[in-house]
Structures are given as structure tokens and as C-alpha cells.
PDB file of N, CA and C in Angstrom:
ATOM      1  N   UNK A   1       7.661  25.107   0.186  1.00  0.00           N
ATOM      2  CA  UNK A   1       7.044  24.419  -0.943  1.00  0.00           C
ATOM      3  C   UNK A   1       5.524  24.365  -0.782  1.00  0.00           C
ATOM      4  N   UNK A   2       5.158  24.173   0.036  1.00  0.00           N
ATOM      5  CA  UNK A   2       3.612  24.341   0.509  1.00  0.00           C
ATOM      6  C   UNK A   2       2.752  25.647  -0.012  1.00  0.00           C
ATOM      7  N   UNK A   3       1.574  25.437  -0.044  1.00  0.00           N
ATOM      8  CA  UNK A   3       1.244  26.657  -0.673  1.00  0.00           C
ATOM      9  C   UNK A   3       1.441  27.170  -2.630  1.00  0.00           C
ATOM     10  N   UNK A   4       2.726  25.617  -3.168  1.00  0.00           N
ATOM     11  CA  UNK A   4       3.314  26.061  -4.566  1.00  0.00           C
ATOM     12  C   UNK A   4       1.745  26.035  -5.709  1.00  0.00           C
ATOM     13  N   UNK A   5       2.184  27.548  -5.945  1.00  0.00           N
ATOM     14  CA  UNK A   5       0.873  27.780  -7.300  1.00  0.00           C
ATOM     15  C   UNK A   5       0.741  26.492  -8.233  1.00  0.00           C
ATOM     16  N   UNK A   6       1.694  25.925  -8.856  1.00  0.00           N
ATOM     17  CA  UNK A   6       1.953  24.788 -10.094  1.00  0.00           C
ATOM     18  C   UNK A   6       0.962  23.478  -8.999  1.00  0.00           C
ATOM     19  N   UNK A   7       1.336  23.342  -8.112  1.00  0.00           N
ATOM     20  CA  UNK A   7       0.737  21.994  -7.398  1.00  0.00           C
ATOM     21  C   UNK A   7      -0.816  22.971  -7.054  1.00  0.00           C
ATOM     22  N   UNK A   8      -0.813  23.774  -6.744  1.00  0.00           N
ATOM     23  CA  UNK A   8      -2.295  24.319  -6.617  1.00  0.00           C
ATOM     24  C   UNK A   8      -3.176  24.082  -7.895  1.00  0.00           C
ATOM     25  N   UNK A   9      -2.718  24.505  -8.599  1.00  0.00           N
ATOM     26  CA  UNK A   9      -3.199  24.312 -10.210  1.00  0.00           C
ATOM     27  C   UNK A   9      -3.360  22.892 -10.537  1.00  0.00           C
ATOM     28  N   UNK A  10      -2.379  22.209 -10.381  1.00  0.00           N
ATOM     29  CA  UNK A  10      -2.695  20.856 -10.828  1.00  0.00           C
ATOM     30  C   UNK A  10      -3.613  20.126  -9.766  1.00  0.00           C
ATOM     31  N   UNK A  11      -3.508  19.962  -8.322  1.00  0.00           N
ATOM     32  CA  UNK A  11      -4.937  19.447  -7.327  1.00  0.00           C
ATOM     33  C   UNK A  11      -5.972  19.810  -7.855  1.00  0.00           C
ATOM     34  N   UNK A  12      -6.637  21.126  -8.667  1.00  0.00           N
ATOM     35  CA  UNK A  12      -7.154  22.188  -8.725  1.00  0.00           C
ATOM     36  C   UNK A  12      -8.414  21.002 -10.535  1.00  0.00           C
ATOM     37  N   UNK A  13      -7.318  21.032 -11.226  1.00  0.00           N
ATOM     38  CA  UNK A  13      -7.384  20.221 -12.065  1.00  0.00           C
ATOM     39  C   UNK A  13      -7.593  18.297 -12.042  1.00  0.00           C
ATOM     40  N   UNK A  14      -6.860  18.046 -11.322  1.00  0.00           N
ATOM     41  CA  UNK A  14      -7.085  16.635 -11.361  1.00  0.00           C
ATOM     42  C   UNK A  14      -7.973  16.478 -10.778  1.00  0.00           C
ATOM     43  N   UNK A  15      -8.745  17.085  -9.090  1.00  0.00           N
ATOM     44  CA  UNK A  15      -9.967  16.694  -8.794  1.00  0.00           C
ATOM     45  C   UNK A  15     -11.145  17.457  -9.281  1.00  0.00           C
ATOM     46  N   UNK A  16     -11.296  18.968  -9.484  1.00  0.00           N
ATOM     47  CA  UNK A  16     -12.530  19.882 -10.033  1.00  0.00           C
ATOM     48  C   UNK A  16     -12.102  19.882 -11.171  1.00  0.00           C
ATOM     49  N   UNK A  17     -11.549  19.814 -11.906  1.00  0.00           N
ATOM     50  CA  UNK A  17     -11.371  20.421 -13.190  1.00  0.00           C
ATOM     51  C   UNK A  17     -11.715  19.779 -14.719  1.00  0.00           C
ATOM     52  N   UNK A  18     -11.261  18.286 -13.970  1.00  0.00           N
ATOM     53  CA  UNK A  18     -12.035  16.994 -15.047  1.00  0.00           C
ATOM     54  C   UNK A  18     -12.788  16.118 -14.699  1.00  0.00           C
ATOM     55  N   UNK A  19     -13.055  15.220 -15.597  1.00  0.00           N
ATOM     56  CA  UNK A  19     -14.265  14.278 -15.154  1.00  0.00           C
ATOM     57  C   UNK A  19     -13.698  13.345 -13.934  1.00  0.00           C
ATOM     58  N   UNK A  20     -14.635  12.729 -13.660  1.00  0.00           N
ATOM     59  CA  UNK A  20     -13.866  11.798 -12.729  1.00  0.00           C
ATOM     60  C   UNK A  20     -12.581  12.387 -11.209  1.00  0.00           C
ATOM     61  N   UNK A  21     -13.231  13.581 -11.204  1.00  0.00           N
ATOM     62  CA  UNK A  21     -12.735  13.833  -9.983  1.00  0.00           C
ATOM     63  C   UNK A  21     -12.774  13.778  -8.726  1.00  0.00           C
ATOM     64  N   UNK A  22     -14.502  13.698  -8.645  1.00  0.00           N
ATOM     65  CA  UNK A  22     -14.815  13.335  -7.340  1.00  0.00           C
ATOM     66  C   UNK A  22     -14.380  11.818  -6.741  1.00  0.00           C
ATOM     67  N   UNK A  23     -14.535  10.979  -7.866  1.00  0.00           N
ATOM     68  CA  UNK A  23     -13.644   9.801  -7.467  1.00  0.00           C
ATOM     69  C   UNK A  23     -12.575   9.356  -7.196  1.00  0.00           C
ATOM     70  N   UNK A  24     -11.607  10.647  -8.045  1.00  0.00           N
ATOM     71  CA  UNK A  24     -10.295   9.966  -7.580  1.00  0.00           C
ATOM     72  C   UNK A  24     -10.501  10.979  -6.078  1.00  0.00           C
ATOM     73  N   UNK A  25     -11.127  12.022  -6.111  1.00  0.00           N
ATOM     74  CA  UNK A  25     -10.747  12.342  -4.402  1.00  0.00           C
ATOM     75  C   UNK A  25     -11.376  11.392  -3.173  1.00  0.00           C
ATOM     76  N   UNK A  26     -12.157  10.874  -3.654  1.00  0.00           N
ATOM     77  CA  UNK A  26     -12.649   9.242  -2.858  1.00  0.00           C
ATOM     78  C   UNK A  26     -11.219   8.875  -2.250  1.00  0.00           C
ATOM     79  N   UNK A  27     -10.586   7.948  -3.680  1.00  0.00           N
ATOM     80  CA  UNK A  27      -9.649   6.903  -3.399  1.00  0.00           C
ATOM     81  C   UNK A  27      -8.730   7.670  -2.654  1.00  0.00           C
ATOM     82  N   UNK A  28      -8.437   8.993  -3.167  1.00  0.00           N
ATOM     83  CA  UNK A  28      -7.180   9.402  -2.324  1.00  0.00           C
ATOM     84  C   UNK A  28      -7.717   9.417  -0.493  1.00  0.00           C
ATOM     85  N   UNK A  29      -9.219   9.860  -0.432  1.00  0.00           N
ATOM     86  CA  UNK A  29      -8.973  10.354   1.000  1.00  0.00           C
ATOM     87  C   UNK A  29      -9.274   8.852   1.866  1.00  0.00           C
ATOM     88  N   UNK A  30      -9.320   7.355   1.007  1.00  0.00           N
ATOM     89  CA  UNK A  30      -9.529   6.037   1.472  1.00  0.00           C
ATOM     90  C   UNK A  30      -8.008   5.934   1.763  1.00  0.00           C
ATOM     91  N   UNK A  31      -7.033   5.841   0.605  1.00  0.00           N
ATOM     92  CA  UNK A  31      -5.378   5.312   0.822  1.00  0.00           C
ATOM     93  C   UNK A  31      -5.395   6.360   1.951  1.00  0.00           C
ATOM     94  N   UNK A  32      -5.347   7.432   1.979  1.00  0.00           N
ATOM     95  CA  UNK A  32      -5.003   8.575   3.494  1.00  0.00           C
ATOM     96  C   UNK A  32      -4.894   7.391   4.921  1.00  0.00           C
ATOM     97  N   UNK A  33      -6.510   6.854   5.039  1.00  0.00           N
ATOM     98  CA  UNK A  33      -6.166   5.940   6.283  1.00  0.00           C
ATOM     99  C   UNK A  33      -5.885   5.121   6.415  1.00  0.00           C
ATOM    100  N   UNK A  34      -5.582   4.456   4.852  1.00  0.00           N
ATOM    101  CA  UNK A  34      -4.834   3.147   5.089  1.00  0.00           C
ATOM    102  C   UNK A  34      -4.333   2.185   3.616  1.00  0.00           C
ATOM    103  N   UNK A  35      -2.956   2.122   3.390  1.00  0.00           N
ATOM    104  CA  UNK A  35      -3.015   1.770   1.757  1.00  0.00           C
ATOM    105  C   UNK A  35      -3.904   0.791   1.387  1.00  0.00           C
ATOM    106  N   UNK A  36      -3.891   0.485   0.220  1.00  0.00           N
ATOM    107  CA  UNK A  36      -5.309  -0.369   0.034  1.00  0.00           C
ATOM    108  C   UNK A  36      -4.435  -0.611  -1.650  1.00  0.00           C
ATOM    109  N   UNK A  37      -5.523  -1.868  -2.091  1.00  0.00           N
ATOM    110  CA  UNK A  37      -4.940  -2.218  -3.851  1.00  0.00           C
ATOM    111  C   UNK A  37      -6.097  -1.718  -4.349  1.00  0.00           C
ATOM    112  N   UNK A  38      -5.956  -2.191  -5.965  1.00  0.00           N
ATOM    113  CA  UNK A  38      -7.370  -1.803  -6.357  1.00  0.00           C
ATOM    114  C   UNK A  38      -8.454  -2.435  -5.603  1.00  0.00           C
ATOM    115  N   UNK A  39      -8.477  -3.879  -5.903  1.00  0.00           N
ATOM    116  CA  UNK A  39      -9.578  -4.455  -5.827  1.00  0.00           C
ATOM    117  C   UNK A  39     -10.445  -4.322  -4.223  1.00  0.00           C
ATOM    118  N   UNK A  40      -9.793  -3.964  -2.983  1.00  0.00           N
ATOM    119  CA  UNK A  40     -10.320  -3.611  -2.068  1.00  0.00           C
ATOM    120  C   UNK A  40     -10.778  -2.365  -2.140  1.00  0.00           C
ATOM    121  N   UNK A  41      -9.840  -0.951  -2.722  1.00  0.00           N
ATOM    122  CA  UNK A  41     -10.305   0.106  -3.431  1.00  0.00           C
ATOM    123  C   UNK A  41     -11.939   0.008  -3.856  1.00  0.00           C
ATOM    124  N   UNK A  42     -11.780  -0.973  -4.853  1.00  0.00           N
ATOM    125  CA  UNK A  42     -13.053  -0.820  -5.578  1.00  0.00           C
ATOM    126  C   UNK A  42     -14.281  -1.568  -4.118  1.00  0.00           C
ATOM    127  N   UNK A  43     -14.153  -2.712  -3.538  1.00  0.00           N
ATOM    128  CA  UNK A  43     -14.912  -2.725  -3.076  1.00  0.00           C
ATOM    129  C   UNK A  43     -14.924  -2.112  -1.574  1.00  0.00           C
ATOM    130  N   UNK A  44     -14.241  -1.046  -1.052  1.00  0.00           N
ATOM    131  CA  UNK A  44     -14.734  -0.029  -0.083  1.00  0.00           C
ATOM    132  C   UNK A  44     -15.611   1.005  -0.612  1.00  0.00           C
ATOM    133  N   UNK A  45     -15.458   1.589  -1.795  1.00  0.00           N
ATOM    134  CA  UNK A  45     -16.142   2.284  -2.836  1.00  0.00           C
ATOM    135  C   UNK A  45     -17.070   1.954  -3.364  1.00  0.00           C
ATOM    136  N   UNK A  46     -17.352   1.153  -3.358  1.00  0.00           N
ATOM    137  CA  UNK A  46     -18.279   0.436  -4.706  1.00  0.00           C
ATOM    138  C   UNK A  46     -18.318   0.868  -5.957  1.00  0.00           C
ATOM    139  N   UNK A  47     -17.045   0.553  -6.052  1.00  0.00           N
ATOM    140  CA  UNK A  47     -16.783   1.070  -7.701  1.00  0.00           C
ATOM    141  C   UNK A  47     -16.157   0.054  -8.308  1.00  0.00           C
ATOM    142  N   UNK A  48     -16.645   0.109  -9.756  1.00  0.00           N
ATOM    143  CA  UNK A  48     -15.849  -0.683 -10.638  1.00  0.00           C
ATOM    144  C   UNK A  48     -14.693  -0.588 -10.885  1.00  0.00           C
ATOM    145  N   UNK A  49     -13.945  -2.154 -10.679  1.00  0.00           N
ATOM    146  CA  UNK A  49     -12.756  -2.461 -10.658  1.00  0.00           C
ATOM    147  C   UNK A  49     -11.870  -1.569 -11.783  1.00  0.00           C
ATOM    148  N   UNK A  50     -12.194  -1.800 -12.958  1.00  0.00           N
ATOM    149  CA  UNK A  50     -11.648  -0.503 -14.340  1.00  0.00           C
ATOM    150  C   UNK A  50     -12.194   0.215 -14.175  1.00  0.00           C
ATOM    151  N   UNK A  51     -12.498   0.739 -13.255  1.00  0.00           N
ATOM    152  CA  UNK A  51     -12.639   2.427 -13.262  1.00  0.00           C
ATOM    153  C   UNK A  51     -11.906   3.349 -12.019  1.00  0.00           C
ATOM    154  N   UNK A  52     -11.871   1.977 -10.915  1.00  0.00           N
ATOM    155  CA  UNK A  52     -10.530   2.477 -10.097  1.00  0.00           C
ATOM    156  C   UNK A  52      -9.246   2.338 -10.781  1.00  0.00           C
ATOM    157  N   UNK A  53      -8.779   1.455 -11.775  1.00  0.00           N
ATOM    158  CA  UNK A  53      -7.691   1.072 -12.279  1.00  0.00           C
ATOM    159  C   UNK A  53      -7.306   2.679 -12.996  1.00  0.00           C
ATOM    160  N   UNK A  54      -8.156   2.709 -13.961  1.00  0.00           N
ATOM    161  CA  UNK A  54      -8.073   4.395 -14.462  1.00  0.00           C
ATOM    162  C   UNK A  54      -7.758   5.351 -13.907  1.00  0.00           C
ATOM    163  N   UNK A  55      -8.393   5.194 -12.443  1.00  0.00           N
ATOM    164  CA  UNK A  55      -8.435   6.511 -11.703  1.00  0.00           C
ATOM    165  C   UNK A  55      -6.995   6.869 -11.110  1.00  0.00           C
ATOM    166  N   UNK A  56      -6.299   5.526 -10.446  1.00  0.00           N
ATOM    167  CA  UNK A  56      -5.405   4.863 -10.034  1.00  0.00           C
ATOM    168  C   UNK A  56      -3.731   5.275 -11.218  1.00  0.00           C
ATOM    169  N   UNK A  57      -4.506   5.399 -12.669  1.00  0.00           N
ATOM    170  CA  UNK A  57      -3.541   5.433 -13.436  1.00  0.00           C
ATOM    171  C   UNK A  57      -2.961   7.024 -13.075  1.00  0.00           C
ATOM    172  N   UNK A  58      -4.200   7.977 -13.395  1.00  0.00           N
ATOM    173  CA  UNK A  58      -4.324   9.523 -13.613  1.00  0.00           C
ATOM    174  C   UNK A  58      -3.360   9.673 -12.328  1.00  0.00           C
ATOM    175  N   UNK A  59      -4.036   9.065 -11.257  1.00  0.00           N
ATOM    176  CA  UNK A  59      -3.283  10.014  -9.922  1.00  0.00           C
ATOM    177  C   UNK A  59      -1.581   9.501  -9.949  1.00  0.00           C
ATOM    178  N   UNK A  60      -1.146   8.360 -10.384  1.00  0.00           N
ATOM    179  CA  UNK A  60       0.261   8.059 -10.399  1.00  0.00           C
ATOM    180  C   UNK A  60       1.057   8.980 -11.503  1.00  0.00           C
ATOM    181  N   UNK A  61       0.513   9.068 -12.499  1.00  0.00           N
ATOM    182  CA  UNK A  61       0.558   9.740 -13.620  1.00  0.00           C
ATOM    183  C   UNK A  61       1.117  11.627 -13.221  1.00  0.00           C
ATOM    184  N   UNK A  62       0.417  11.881 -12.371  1.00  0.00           N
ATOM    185  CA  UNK A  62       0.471  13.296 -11.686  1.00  0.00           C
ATOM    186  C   UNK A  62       0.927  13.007 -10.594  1.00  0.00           C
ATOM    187  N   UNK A  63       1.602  12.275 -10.026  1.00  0.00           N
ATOM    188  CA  UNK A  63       2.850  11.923  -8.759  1.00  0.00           C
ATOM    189  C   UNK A  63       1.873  12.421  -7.304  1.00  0.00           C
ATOM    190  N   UNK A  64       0.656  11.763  -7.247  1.00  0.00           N
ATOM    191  CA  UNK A  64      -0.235  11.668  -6.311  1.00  0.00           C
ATOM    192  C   UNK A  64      -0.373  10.429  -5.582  1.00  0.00           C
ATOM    193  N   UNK A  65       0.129   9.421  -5.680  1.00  0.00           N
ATOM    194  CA  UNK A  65       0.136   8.751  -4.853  1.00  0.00           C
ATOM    195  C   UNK A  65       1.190   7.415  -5.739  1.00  0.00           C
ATOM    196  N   UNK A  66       1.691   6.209  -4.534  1.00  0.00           N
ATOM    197  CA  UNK A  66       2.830   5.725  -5.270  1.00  0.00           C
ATOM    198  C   UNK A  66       2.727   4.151  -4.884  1.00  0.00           C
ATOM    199  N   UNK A  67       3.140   3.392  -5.593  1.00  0.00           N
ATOM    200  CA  UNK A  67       2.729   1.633  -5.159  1.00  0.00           C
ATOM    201  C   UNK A  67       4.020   0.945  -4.716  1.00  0.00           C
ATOM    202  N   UNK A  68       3.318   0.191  -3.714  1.00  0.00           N
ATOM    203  CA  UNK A  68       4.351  -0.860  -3.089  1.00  0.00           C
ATOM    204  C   UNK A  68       3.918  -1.899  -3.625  1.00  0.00           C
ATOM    205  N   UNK A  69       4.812  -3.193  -4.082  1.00  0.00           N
ATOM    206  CA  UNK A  69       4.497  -4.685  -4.896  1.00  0.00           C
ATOM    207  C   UNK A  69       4.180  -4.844  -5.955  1.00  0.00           C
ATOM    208  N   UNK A  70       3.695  -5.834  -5.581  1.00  0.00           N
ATOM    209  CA  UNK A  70       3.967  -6.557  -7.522  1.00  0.00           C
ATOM    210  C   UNK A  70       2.353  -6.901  -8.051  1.00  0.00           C
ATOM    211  N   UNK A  71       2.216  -7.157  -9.125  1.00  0.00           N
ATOM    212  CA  UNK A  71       1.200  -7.828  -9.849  1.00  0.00           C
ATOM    213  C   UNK A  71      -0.204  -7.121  -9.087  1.00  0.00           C
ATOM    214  N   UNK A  72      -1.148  -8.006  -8.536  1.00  0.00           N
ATOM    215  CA  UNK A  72      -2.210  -7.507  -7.945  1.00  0.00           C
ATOM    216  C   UNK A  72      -1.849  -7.494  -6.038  1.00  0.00           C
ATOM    217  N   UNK A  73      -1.051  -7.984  -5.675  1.00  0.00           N
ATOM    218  CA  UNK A  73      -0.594  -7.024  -4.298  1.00  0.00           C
ATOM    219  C   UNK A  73       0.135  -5.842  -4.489  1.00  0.00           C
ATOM    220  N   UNK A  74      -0.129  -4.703  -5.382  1.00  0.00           N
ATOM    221  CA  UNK A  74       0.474  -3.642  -5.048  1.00  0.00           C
ATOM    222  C   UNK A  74      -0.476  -2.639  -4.213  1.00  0.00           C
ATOM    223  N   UNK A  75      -0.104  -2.329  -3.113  1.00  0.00           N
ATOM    224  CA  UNK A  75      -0.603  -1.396  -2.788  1.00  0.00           C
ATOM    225  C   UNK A  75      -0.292  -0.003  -2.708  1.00  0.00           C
ATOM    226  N   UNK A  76      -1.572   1.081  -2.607  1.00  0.00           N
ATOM    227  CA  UNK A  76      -1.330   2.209  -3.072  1.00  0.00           C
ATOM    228  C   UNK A  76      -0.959   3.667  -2.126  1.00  0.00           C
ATOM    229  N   UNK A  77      -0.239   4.469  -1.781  1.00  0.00           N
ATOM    230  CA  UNK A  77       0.209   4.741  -1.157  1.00  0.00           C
ATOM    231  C   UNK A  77       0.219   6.372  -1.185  1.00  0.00           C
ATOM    232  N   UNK A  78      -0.443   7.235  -0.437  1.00  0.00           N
ATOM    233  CA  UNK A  78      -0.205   8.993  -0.869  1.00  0.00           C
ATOM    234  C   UNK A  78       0.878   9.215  -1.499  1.00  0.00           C
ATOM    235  N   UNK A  79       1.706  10.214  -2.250  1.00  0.00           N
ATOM    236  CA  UNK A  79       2.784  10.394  -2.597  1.00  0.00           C
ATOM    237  C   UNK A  79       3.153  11.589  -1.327  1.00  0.00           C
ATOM    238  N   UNK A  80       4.656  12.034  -1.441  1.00  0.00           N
ATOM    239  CA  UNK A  80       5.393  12.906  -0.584  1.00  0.00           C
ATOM    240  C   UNK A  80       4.803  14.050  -1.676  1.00  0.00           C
ATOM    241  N   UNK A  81       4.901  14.444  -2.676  1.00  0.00           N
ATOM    242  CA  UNK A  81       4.344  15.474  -2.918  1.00  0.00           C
ATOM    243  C   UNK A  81       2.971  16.009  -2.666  1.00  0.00           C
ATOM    244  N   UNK A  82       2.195  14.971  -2.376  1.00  0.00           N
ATOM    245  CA  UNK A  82       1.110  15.241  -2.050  1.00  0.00           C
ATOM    246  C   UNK A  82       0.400  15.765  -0.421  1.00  0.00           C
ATOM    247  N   UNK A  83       1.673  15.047  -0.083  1.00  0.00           N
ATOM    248  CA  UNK A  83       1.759  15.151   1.802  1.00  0.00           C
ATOM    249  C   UNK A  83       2.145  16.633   2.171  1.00  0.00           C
ATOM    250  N   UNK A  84       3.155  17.071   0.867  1.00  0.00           N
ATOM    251  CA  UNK A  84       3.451  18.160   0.994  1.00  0.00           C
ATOM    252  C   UNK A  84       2.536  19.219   0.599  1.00  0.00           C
ATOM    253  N   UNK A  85       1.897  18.866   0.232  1.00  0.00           N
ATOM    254  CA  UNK A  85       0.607  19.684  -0.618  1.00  0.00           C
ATOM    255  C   UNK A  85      -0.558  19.626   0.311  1.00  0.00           C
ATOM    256  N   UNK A  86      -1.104  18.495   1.482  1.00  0.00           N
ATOM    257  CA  UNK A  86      -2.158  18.133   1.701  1.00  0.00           C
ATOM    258  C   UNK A  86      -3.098  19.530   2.344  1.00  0.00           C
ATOM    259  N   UNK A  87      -2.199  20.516   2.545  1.00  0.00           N
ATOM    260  CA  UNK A  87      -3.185  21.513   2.902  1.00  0.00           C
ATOM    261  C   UNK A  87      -3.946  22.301   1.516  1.00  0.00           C
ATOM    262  N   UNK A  88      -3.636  22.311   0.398  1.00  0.00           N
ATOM    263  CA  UNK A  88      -4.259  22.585  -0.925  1.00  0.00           C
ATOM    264  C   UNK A  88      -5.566  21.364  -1.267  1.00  0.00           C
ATOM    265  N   UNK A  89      -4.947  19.837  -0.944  1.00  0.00           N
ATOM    266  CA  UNK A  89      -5.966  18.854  -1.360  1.00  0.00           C
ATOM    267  C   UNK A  89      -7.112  18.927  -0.394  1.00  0.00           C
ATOM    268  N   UNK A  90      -7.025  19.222   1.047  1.00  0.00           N
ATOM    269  CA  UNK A  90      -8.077  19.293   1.589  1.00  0.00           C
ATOM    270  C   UNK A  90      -8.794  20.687   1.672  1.00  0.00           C
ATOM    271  N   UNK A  91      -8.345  22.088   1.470  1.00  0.00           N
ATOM    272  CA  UNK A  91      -9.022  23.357   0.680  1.00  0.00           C
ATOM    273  C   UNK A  91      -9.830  22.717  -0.253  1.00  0.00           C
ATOM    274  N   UNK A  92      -9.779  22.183  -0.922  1.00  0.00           N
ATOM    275  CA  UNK A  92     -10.008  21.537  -2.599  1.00  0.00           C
ATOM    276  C   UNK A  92     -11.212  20.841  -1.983  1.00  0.00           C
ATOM    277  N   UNK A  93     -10.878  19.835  -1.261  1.00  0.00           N
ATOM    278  CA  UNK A  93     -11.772  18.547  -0.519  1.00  0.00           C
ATOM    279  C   UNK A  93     -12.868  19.053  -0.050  1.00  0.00           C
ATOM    280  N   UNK A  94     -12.504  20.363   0.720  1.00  0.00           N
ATOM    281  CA  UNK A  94     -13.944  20.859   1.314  1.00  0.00           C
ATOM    282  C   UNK A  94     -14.853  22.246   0.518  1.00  0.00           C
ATOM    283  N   UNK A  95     -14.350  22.299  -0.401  1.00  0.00           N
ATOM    284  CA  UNK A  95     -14.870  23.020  -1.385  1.00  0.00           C
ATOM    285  C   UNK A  95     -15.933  22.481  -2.376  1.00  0.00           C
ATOM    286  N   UNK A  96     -15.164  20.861  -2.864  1.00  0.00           N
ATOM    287  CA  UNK A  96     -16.199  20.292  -3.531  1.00  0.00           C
ATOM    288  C   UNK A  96     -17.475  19.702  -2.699  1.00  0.00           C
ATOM    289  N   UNK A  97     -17.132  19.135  -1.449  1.00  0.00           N
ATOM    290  CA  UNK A  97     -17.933  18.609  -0.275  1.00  0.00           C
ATOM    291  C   UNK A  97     -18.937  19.303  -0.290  1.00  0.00           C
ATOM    292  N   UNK A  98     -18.928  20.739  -0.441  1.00  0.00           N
ATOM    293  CA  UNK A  98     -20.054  22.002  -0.169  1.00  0.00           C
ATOM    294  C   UNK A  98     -20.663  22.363  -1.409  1.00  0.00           C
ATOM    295  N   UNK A  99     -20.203  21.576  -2.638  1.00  0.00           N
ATOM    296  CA  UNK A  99     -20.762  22.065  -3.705  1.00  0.00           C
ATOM    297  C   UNK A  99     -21.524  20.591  -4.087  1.00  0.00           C
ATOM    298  N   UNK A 100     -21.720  19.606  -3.754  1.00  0.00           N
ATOM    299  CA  UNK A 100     -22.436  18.443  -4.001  1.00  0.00           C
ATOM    300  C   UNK A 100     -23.990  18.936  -3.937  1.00  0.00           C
TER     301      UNK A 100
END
């Protein structure tokens, strides 16, 4: 499964391809070392609270990462597809890194 073109395409898209990508590859490579909710999200980042919420939406939305709890303790969690993928997200990761 590693290596799958469809998940290449879509990493490919959700972080270079639209707006707001470099951010959600932020949050993803923050949950990597450790789950986190929004609101700590936003302030390891320094980003606005609705604009991690958004970002937060897109990547669940595309089965990138997945929440444990309720209300505002949910925390956010890589997905298994993504774990399975992580050698495409970090190709991706250090591609944009070099293009800043």
C-alpha cells in the first residue's frame, strides 16, 4: 500500500496544492510528537484558534488524522492511513521546506 498513486495525489494536494497547506503540514508534523487539541494546537503555532479548527476540519475530512474525546478535550491524532503513507508526507515535507 505504500507508495499508493491515489494517496500520493491526495498528500500532493492537501499540503502543495491548496491554500493553507503549509499549515496544515505544521499541525500534522506537531500531532506526529504528540496529540494535542485545538486550542494548544493553536497556541504551539501561533495560530488562530478558527483557523486551526478549519485546518483540523480539511485533514479529518481526507482521513489524515483522527480524534479521541469529547467537546473541547478531543484530541488529535495521525490517522493509520497516513502512517501508512508517512514516507509520501515527508517526500512532500521536504520538498516544500526547500521551496520556502
Amino acid at each position: 500500500m505504500a507508495n499508493d498513486p491515489d494517496a500520493k495525489r491526495l498528500l500532493w494536494f492537501v499540503f502543495a496544492g491548496s491554500r493553507g497547506g503549509l499549515n496544515r503540514l505544521k499541525i500534522i508534523s506537531k500531532i506526529r510528537e504528540t496529540p494535542l487539541n485545538i486550542n494548544q494546537l493553536s497556541k504551539e503555532l501561533g495560530m488562530d484558534y478558527k483557523g486551526i479548527q478549519h485546518h483540523i476540519k480539511v485533514l479529518e475530512k481526507n482521513n489524515l488524522i483522527t480524534s479521541v474525546g469529547e467537546k473541547y478535550g478531543v484530541a488529535y491524532f495521525i490517522s493509520t492511513f497516513l502512517e501508512v503513507n508517512m514516507e509520501t508526507f515527508e517526500e512532500i515535507e521536504g520538498k516544500l521546506d526547500k521551496s520556502k
